[in-house]
N, C-alpha and C. Protein backbone atom coordinates (compact mmCIF):
# COMPACT_ATOMS: atom_id res chain seq x y z
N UNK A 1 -5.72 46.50 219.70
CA UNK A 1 -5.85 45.08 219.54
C UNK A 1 -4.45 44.48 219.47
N UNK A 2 -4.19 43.03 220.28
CA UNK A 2 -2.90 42.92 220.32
C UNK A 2 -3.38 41.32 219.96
N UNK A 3 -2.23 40.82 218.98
CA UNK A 3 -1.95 39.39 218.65
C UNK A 3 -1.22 38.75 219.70
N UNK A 4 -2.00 37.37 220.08
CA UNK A 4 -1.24 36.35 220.97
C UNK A 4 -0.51 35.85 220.11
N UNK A 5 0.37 35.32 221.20
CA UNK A 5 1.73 34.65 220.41
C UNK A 5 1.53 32.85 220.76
N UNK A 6 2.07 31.98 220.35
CA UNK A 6 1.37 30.79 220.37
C UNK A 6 1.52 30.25 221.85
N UNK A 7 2.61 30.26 223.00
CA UNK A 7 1.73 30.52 224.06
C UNK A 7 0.89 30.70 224.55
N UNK A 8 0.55 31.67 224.14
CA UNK A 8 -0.88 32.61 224.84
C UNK A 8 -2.21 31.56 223.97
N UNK A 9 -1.64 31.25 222.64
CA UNK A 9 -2.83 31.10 222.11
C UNK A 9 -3.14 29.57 222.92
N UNK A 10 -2.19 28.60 222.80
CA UNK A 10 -2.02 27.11 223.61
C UNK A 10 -2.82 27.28 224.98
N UNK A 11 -2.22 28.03 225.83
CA UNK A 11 -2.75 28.57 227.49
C UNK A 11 -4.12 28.64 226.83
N UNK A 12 -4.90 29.61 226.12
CA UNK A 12 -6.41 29.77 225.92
C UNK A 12 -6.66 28.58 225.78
N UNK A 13 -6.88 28.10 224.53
CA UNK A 13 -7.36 26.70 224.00
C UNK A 13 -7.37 25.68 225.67
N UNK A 14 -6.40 25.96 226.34
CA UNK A 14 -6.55 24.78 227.29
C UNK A 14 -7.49 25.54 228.52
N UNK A 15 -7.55 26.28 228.48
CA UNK A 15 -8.31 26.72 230.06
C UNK A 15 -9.89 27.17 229.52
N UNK A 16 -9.95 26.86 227.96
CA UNK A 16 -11.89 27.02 227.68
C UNK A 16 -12.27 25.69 228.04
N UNK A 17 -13.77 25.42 228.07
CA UNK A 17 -14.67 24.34 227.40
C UNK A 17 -15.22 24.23 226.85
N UNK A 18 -15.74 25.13 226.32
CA UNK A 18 -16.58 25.03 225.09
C UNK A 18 -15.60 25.92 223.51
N UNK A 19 -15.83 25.39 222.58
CA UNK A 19 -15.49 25.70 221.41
C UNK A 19 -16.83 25.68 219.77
N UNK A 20 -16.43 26.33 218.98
CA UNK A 20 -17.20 26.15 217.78
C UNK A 20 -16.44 25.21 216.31
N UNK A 21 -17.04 24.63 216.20
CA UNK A 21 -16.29 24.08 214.76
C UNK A 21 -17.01 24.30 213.95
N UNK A 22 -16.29 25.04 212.87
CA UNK A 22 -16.93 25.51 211.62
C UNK A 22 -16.53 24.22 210.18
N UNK A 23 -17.21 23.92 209.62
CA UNK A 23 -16.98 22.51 208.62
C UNK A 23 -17.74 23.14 207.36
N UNK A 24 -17.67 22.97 206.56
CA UNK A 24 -18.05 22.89 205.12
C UNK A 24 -18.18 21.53 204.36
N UNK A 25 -19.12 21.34 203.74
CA UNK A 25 -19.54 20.00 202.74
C UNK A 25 -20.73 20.24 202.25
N UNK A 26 -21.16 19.67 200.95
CA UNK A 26 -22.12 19.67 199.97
C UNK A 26 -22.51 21.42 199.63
N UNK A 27 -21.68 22.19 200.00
CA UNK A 27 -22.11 23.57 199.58
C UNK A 27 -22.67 24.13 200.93
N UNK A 28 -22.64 23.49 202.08
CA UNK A 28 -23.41 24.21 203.23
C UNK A 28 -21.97 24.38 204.42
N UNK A 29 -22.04 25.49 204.91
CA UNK A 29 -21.18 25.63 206.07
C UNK A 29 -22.33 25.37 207.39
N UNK A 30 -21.78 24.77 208.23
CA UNK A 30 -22.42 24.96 209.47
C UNK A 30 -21.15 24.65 210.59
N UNK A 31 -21.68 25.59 211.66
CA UNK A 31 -20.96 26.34 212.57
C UNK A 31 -21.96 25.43 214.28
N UNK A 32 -20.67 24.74 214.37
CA UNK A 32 -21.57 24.04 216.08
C UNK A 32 -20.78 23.78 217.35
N UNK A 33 -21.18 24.33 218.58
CA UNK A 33 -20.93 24.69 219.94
C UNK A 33 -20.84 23.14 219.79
N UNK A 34 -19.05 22.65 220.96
CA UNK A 34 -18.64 21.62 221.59
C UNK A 34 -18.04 21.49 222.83
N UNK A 35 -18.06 20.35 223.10
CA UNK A 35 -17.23 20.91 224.86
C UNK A 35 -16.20 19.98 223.93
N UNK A 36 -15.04 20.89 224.23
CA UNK A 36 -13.69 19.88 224.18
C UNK A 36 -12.77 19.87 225.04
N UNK A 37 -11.84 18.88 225.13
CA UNK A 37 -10.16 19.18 225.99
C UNK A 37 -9.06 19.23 224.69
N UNK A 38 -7.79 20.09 225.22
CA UNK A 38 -7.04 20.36 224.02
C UNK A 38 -5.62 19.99 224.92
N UNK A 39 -4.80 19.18 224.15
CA UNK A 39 -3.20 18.76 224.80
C UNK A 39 -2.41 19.28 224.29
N UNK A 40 -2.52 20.66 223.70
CA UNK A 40 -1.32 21.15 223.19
C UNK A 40 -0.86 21.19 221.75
N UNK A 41 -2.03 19.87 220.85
CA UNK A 41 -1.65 19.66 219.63
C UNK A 41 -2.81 19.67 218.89
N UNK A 42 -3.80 18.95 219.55
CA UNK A 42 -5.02 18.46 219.17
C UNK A 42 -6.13 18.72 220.27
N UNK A 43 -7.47 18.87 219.36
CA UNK A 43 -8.79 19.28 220.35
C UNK A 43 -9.07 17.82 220.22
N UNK A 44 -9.42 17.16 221.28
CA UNK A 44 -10.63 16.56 221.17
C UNK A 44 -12.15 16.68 221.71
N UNK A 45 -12.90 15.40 221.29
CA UNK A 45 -14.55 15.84 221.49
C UNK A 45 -14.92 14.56 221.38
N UNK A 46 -16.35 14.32 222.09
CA UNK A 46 -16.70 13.36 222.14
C UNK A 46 -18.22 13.75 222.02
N UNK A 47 -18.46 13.20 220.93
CA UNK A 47 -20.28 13.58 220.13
C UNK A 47 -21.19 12.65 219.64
N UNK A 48 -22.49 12.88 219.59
CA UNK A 48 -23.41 11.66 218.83
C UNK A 48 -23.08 11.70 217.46
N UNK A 49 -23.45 10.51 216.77
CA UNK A 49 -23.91 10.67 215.48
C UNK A 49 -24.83 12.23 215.36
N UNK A 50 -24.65 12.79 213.63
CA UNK A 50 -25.52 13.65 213.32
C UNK A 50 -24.74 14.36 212.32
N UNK A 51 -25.45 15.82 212.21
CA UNK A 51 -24.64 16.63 211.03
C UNK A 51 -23.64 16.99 210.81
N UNK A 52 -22.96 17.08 212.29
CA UNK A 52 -21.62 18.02 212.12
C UNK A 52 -20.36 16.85 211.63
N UNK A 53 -20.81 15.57 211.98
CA UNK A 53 -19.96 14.65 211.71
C UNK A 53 -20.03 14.00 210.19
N UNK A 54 -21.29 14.04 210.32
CA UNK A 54 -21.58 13.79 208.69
C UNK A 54 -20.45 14.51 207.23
N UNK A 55 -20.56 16.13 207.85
CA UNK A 55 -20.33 17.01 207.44
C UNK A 55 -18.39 17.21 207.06
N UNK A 56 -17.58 16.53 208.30
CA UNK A 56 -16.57 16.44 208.59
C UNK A 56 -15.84 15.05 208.25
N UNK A 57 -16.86 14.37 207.75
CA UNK A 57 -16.34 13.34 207.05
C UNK A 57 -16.16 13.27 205.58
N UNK A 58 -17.57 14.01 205.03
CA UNK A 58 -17.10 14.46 203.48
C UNK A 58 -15.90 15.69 203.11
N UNK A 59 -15.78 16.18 204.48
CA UNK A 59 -14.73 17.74 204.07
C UNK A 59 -13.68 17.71 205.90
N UNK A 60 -12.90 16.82 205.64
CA UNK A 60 -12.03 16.59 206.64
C UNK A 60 -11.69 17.79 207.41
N UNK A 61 -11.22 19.04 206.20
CA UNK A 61 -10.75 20.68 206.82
C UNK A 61 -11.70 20.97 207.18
N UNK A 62 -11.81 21.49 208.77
CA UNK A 62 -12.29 22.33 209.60
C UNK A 62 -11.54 23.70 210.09
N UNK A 63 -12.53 24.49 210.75
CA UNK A 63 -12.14 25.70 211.56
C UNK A 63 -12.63 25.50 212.81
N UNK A 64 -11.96 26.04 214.01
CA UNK A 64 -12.63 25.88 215.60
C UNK A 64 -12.19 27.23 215.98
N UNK A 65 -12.94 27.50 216.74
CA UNK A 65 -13.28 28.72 217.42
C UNK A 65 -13.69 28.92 218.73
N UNK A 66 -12.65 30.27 219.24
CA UNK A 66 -12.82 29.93 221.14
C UNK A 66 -13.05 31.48 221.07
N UNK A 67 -14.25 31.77 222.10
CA UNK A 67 -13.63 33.18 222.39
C UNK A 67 -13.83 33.48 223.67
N UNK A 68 -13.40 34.26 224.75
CA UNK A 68 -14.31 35.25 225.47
C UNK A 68 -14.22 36.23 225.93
N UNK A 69 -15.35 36.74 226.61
CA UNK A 69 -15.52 38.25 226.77
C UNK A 69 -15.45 38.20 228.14
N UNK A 70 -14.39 39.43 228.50
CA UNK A 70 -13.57 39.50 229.74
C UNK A 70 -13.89 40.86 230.29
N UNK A 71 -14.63 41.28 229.86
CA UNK A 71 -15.88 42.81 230.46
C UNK A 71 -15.46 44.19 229.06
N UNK A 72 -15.95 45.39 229.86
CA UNK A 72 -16.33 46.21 228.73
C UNK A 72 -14.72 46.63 228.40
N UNK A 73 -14.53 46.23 226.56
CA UNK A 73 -13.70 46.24 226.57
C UNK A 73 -12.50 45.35 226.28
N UNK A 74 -12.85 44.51 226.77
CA UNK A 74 -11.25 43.25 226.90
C UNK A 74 -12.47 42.05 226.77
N UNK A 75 -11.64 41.31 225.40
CA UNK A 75 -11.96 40.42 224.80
C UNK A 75 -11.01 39.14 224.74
N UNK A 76 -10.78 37.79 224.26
CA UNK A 76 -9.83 37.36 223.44
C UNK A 76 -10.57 36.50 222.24
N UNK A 77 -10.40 36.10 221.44
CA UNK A 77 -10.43 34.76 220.94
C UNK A 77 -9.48 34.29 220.05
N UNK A 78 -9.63 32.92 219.72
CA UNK A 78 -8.44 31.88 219.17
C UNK A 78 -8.96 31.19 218.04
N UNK A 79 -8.57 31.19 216.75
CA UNK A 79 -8.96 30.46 215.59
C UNK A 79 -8.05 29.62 215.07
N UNK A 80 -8.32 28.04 215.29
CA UNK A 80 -7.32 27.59 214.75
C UNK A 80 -8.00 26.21 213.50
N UNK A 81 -7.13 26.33 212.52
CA UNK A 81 -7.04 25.62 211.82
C UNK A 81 -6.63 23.90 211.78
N UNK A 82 -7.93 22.85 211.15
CA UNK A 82 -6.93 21.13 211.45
C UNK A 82 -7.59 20.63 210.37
N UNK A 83 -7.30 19.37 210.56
CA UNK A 83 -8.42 18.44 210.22
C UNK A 83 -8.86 17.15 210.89
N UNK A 84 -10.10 17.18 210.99
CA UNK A 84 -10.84 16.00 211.44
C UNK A 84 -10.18 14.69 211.85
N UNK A 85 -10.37 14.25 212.29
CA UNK A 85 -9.66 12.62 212.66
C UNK A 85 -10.83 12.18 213.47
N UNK A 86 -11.43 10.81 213.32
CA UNK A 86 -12.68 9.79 213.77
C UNK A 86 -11.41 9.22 214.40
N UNK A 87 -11.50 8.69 215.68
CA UNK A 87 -10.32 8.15 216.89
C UNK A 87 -11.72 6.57 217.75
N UNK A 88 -10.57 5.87 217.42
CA UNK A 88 -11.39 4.42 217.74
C UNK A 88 -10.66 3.82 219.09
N UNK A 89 -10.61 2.61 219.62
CA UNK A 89 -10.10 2.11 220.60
C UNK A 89 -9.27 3.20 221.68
N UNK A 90 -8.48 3.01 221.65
CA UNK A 90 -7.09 3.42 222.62
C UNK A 90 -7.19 5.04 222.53
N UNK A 91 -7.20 5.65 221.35
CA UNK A 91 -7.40 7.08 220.91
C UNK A 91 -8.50 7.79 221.64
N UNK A 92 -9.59 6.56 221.08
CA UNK A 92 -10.75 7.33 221.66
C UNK A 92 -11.24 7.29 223.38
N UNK A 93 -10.73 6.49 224.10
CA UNK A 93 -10.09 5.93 225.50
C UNK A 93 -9.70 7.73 226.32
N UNK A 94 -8.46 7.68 225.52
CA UNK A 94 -7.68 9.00 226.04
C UNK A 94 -8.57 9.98 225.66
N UNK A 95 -9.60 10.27 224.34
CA UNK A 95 -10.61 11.43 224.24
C UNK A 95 -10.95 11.71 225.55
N UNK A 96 -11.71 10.51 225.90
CA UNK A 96 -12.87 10.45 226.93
C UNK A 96 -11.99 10.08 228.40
N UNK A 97 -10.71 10.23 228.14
CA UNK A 97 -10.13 10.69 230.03
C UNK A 97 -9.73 12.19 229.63
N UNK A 98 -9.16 12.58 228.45
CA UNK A 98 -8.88 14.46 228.81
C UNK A 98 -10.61 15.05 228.64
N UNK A 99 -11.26 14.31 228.57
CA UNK A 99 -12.52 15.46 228.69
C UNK A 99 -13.58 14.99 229.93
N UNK A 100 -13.41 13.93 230.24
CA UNK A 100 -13.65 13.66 231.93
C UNK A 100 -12.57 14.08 232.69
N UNK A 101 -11.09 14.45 232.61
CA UNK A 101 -10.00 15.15 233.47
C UNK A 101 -10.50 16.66 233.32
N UNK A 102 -10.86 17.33 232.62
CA UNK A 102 -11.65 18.62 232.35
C UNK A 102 -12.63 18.96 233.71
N UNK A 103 -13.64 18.15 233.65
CA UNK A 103 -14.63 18.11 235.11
C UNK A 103 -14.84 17.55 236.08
N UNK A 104 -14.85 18.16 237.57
CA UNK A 104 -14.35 17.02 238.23
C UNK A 104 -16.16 16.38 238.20
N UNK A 105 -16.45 15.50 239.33
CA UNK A 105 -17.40 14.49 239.44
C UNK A 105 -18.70 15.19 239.30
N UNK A 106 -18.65 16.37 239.35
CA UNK A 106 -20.22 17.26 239.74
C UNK A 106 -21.18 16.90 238.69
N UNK A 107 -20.51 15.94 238.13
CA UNK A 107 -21.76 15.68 237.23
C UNK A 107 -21.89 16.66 235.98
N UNK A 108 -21.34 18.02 236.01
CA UNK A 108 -21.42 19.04 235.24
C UNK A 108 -21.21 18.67 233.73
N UNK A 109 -20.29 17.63 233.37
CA UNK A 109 -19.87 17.93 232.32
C UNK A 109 -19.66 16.27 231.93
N UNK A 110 -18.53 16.00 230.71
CA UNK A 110 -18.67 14.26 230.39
C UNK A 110 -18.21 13.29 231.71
N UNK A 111 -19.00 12.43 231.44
CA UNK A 111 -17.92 11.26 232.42
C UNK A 111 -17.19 10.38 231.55
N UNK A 112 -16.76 9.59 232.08
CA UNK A 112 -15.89 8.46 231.47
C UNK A 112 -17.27 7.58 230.57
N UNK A 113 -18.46 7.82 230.38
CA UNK A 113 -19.25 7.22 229.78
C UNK A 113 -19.10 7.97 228.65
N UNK A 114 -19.49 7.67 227.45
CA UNK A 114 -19.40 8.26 225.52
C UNK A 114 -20.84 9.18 226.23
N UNK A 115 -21.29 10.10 225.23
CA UNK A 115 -22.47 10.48 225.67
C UNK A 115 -23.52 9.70 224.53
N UNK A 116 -24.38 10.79 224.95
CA UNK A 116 -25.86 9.52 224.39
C UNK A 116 -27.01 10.30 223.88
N UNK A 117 -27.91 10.28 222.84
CA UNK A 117 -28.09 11.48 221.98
C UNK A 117 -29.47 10.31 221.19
N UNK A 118 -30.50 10.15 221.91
CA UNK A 118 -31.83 9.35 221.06
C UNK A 118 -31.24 8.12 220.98
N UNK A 119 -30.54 7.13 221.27
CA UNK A 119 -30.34 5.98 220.79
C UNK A 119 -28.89 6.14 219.46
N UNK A 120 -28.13 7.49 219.37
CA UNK A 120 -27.30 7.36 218.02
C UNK A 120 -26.16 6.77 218.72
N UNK A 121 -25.12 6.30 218.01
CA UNK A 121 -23.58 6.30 218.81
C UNK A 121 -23.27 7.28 218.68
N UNK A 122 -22.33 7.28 220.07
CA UNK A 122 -21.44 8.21 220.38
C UNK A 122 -19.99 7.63 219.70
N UNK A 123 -19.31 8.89 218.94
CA UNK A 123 -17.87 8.82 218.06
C UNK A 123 -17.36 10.40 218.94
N UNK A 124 -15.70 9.75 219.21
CA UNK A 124 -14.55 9.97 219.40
C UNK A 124 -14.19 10.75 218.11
N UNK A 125 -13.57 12.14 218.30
CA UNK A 125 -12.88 12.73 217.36
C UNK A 125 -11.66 13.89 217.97
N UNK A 126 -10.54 14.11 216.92
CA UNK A 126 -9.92 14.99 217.23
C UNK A 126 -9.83 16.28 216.17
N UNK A 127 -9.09 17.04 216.33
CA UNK A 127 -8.68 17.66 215.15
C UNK A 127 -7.47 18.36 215.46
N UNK A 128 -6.32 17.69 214.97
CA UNK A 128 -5.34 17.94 214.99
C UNK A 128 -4.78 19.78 213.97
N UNK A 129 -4.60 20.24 215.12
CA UNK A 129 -4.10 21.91 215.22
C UNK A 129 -3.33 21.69 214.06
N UNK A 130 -3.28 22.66 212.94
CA UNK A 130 -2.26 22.82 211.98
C UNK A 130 -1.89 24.56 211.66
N UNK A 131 -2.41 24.76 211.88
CA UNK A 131 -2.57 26.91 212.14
C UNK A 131 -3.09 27.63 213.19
N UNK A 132 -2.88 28.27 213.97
CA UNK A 132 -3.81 28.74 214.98
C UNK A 132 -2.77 30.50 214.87
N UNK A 133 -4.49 31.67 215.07
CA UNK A 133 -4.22 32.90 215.30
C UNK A 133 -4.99 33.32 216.53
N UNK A 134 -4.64 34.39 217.06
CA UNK A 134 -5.30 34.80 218.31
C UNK A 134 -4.97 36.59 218.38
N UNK A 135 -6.59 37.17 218.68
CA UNK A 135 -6.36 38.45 219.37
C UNK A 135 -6.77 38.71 220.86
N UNK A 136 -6.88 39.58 221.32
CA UNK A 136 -6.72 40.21 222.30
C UNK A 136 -7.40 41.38 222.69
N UNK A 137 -8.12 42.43 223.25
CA UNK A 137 -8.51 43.72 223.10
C UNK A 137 -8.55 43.84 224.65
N UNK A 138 -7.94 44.95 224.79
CA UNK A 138 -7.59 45.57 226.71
C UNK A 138 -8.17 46.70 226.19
N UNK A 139 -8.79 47.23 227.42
CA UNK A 139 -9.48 48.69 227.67
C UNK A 139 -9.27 49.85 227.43
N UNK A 140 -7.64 49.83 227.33
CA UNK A 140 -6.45 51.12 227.41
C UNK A 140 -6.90 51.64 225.41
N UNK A 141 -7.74 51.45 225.10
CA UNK A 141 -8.11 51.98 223.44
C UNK A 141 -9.44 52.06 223.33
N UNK A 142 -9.94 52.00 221.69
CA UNK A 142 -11.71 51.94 221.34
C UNK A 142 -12.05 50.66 222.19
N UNK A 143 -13.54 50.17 221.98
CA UNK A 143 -13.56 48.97 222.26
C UNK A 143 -13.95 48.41 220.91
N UNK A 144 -13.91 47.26 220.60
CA UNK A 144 -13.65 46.54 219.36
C UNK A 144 -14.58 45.27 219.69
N UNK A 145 -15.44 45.43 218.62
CA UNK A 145 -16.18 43.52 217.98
C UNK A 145 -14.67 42.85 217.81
N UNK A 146 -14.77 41.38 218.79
CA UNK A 146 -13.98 39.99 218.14
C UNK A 146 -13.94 40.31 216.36
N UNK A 147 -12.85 39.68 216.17
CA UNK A 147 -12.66 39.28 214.51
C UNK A 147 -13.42 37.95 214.32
């Protein structure tokens, strides 16, 4: 198992789309799949109203989580540490062009529209990177469960 160095870990974070954010509040952890774009400093995301935000507003510190599996054998993932930030006007503008610059038109993924979730609003968020670790696992050893 080999540790990325923050390079490596930056390069990951930018070439996933999907991520996990792990949040804690009122005594409950919950752990939820996002599509984000990341500039090097900060993830952002663009989500409905609901729990995870709820959740990230009473307990600002979060965890996010990237991983993947690169066949038998060779793994990576990236854990990095922030906190929450709700991003309004201009902020939330640039959310929603690095995560429409993410996909092109296929429809696949956000557009320049907020998304839309039963009638809730859609909120703009970031979470500005303050720690990030990363491993690695190549074939040339055992094979190894992610940390």
């Amino acid at each position: 198992m080999e540790e990325l160095s923050r390079p490596e870990i930056d390069a990951f974070l930018g070439e996933e789309l999907v991520g996990r954010i792990g949040c804690h509040a009122g005594g409950e952890t919950y752990v939820v799949p996002v599509i984000y774009a990341y500039d090097g400093a900060s993830l952002y995301v663009y989500s409905v109203e609901g729990r995870k935000l709820a959740m990230m507003r009473a307990n600002p510190e979060v965890c996010f989580e990237v991983d993947r599996y690169e066949g038998p054998g060779r793994w990576r993932s990236v854990i990095a540490w922030g906190r929450f930030e709700e991003l309004a006007e201009e902020d939330a503008e640039r959310a929603r062009s690095l995560l429409a610059a993410r996909f092109p038109s296929s429809g696949a993924g956000p557009s320049r529209q907020p998304p839309r979730g039963d009638g809730r609003p859609a909120v703009a968020f970031r979470i500005r990177v303050r720690e990030a670790s990363g491993r690695r696992k190549r074939p040339d050893g055992p094979a190894l469960s992610p940390p």
